[in-house]
N, C-alpha and C. Protein backbone atom coordinates (compact mmCIF):
# COMPACT_ATOMS: atom_id res chain seq x y z
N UNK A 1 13.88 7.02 28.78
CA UNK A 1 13.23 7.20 27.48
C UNK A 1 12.68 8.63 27.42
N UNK A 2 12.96 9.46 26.31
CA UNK A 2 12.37 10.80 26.07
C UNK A 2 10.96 10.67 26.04
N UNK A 3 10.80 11.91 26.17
CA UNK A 3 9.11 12.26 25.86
C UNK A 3 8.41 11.81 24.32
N UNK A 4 9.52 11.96 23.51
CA UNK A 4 8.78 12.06 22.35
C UNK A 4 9.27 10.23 21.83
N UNK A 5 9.68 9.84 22.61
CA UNK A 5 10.22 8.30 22.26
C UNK A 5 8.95 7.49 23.02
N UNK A 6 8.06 7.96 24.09
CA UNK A 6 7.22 7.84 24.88
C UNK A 6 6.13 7.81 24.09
N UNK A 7 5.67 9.01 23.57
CA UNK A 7 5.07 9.33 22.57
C UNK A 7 4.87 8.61 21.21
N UNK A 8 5.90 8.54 20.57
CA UNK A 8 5.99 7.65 19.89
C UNK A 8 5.43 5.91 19.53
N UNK A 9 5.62 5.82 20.93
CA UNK A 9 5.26 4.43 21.36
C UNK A 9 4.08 4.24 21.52
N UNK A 10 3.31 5.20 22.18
CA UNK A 10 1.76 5.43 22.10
C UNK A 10 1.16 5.27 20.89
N UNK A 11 1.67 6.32 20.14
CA UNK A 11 0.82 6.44 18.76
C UNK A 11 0.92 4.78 18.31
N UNK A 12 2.45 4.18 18.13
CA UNK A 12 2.18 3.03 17.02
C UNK A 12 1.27 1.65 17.99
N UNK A 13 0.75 2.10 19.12
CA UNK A 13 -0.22 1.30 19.58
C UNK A 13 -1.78 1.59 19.05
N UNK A 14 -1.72 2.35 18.16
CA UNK A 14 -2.89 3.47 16.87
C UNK A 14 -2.58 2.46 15.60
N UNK A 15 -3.62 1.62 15.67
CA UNK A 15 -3.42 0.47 14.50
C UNK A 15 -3.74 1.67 12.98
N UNK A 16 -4.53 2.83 12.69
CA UNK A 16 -4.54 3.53 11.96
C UNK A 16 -3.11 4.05 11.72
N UNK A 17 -2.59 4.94 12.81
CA UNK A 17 -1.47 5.62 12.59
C UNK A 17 -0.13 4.60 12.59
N UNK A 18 -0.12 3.32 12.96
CA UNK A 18 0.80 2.51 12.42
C UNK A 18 0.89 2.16 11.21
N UNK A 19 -0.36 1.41 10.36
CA UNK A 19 -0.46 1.51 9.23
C UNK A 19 -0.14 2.61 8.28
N UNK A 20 -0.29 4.06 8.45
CA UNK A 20 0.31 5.17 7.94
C UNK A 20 1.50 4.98 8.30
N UNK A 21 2.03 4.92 9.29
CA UNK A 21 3.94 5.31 9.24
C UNK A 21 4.23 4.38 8.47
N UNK A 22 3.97 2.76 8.98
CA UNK A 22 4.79 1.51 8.15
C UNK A 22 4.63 2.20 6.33
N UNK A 23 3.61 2.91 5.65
CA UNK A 23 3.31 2.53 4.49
C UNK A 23 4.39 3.99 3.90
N UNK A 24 4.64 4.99 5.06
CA UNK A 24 5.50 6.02 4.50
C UNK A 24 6.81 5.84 4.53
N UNK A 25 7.43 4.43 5.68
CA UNK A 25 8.28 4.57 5.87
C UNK A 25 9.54 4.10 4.73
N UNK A 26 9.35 3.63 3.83
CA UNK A 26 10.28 3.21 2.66
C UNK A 26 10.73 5.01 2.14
N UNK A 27 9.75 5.72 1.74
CA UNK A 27 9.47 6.93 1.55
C UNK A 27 10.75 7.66 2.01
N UNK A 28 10.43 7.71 3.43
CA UNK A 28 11.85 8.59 4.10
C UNK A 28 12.77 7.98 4.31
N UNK A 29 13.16 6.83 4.13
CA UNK A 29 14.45 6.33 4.44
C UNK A 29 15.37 6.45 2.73
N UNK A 30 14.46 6.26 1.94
CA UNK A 30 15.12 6.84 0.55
C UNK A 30 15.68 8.58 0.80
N UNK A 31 14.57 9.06 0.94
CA UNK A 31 14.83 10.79 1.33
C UNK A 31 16.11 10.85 2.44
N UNK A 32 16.26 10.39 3.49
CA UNK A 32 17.13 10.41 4.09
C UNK A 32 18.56 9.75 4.26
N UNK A 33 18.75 8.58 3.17
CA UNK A 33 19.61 8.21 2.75
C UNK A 33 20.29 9.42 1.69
N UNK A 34 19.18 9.73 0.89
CA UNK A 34 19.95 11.00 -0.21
C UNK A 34 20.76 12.00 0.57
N UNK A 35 19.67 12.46 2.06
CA UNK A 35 20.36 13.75 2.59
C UNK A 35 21.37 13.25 2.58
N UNK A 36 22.05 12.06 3.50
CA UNK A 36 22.96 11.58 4.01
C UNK A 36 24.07 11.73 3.01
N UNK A 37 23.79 11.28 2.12
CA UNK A 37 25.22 10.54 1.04
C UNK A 37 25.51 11.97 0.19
N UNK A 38 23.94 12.99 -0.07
CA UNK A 38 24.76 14.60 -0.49
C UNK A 38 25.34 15.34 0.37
N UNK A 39 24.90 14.91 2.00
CA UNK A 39 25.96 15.31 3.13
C UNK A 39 27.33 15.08 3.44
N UNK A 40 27.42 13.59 2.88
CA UNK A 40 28.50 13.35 3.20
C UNK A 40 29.82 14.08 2.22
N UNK A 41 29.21 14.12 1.00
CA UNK A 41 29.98 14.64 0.08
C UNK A 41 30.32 16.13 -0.06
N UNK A 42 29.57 16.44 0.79
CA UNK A 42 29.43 18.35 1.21
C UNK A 42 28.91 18.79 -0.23
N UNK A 43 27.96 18.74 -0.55
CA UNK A 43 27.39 18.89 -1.91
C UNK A 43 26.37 19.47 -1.15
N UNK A 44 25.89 21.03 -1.62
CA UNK A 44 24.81 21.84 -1.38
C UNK A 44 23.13 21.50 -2.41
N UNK A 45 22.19 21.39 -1.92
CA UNK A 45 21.19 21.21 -2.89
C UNK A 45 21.26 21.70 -4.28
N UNK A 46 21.81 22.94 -4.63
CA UNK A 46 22.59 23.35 -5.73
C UNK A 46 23.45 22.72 -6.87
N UNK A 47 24.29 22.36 -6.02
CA UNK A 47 25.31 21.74 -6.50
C UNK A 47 25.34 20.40 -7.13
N UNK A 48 24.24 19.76 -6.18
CA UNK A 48 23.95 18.03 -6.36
C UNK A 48 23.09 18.39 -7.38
N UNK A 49 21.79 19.54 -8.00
CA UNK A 49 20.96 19.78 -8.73
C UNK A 49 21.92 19.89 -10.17
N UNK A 50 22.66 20.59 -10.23
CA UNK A 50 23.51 20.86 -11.24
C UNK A 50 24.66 19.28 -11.62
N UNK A 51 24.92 18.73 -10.96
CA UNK A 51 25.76 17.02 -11.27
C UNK A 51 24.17 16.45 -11.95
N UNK A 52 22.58 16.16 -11.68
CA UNK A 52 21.88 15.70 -12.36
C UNK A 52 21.40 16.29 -13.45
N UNK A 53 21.59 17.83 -13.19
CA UNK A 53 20.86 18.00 -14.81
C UNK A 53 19.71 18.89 -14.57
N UNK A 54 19.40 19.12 -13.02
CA UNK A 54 17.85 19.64 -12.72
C UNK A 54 18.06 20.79 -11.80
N UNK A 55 16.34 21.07 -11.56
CA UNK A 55 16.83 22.81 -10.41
C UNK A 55 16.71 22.64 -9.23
N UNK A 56 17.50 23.16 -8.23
CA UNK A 56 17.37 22.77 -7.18
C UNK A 56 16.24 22.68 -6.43
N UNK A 57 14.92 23.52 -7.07
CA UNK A 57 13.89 23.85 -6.56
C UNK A 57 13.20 22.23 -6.05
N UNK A 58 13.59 21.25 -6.77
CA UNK A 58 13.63 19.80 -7.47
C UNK A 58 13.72 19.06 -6.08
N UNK A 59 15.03 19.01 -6.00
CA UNK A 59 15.92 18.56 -4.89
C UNK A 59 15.20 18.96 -3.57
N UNK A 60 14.80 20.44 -3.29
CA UNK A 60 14.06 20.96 -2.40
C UNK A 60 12.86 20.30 -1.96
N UNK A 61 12.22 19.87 -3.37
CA UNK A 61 11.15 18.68 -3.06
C UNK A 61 10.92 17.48 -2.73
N UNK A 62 12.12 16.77 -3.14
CA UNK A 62 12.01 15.19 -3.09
C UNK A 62 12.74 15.32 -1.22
N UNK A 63 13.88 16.25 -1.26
CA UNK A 63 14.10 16.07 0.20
C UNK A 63 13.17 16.29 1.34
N UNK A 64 12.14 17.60 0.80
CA UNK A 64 11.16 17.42 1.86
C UNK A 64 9.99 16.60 1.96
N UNK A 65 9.94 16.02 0.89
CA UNK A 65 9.07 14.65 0.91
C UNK A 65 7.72 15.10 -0.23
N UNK A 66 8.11 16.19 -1.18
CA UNK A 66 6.55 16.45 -1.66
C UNK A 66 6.72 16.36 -2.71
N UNK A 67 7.68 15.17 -3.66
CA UNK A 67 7.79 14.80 -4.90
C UNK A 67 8.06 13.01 -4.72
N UNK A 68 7.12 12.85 -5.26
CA UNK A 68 7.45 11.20 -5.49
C UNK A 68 8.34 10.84 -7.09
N UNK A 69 9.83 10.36 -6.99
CA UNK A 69 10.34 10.79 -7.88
C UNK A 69 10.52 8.74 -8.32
N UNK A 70 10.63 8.50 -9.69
CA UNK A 70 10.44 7.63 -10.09
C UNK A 70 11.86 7.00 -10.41
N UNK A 71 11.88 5.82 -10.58
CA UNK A 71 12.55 4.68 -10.52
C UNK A 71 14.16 5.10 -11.40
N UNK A 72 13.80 5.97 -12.76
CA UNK A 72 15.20 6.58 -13.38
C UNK A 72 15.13 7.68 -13.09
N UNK A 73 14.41 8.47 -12.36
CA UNK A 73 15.23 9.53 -11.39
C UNK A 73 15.98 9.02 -9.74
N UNK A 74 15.45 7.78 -9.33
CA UNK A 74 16.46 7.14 -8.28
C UNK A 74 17.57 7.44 -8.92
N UNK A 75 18.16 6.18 -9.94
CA UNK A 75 18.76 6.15 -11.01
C UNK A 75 19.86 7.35 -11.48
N UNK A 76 19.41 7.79 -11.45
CA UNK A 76 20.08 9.93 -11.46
C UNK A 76 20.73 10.40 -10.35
N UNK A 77 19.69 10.15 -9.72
CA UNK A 77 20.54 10.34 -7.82
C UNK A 77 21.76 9.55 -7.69
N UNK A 78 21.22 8.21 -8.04
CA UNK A 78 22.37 7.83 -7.42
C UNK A 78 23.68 7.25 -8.08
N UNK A 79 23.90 7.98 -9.91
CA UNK A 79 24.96 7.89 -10.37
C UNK A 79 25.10 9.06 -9.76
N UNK A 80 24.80 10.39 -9.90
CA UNK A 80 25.33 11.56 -9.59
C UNK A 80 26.29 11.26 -8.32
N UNK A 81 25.92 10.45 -7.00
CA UNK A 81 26.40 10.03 -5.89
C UNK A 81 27.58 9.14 -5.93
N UNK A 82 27.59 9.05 -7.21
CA UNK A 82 28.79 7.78 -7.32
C UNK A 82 28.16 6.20 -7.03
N UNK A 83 27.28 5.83 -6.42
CA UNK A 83 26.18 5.16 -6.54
C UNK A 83 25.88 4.53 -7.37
N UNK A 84 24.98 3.24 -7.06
CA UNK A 84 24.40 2.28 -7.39
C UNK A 84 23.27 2.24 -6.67
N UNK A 85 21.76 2.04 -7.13
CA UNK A 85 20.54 1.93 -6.81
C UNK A 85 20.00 0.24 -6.92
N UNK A 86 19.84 0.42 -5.89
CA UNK A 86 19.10 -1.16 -5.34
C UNK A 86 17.84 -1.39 -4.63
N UNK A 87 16.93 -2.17 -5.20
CA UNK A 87 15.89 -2.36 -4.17
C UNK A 87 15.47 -3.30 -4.25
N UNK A 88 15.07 -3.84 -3.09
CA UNK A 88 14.77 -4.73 -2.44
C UNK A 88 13.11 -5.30 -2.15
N UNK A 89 13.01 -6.08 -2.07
CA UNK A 89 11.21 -6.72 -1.24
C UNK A 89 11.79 -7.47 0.14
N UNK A 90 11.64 -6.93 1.16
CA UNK A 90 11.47 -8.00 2.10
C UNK A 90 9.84 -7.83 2.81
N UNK A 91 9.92 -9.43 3.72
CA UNK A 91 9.02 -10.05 4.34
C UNK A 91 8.55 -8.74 5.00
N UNK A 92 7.05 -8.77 5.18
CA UNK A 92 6.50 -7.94 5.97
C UNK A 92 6.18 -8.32 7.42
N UNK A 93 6.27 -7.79 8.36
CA UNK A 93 6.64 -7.56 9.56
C UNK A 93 5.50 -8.10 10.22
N UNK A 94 5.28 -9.28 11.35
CA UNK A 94 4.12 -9.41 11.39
C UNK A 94 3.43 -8.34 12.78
């Protein structure tokens, strides 16, 4: 196990800092699904900005996590992607 997998493991024994990751983690897995699927398509932040309509400055944000972008801008993303947007509720983790 790495250092930082070590690490890791520590912190989420931090009932504070568990509660923070669990509550961000929907957060980045949206953000990182986007990288993924404008990666896969070799689409530059540019490029994917210009298929929605917006500036990349935009894109720059929601990928680094400092725009919380709403339900018909999902929606945007993910026709531009060829995509379909879905979400889900599951059971919380005990």
């Amino acid at each position: 196990m790495s250092d930082l997998n070590k690490f890791f493991e520590k912190q989420m024994q931090n009932e504070e800092f568990r509660k923070e990751y669990n509550r961000l983690t929907p957060k980045y897995e949206i953000i990182k699904e986007i990288i993924k699927e404008r990666n896969e398509q070799n689409l530059t932040q540019k490029q994917f900005a210009a298929k929605i309509g917006i500036k990349q400055s935009n894109i720059s944000r929601l990928e680094n996590g400092n725009y919380n972008p709403s339900i018909d801008f999902l929606q945007k993303i993910a026709k531009a992607l060829g995509k379909e947007l879905h979400i889900e509720f599951r059971k919380t983790k005990a």
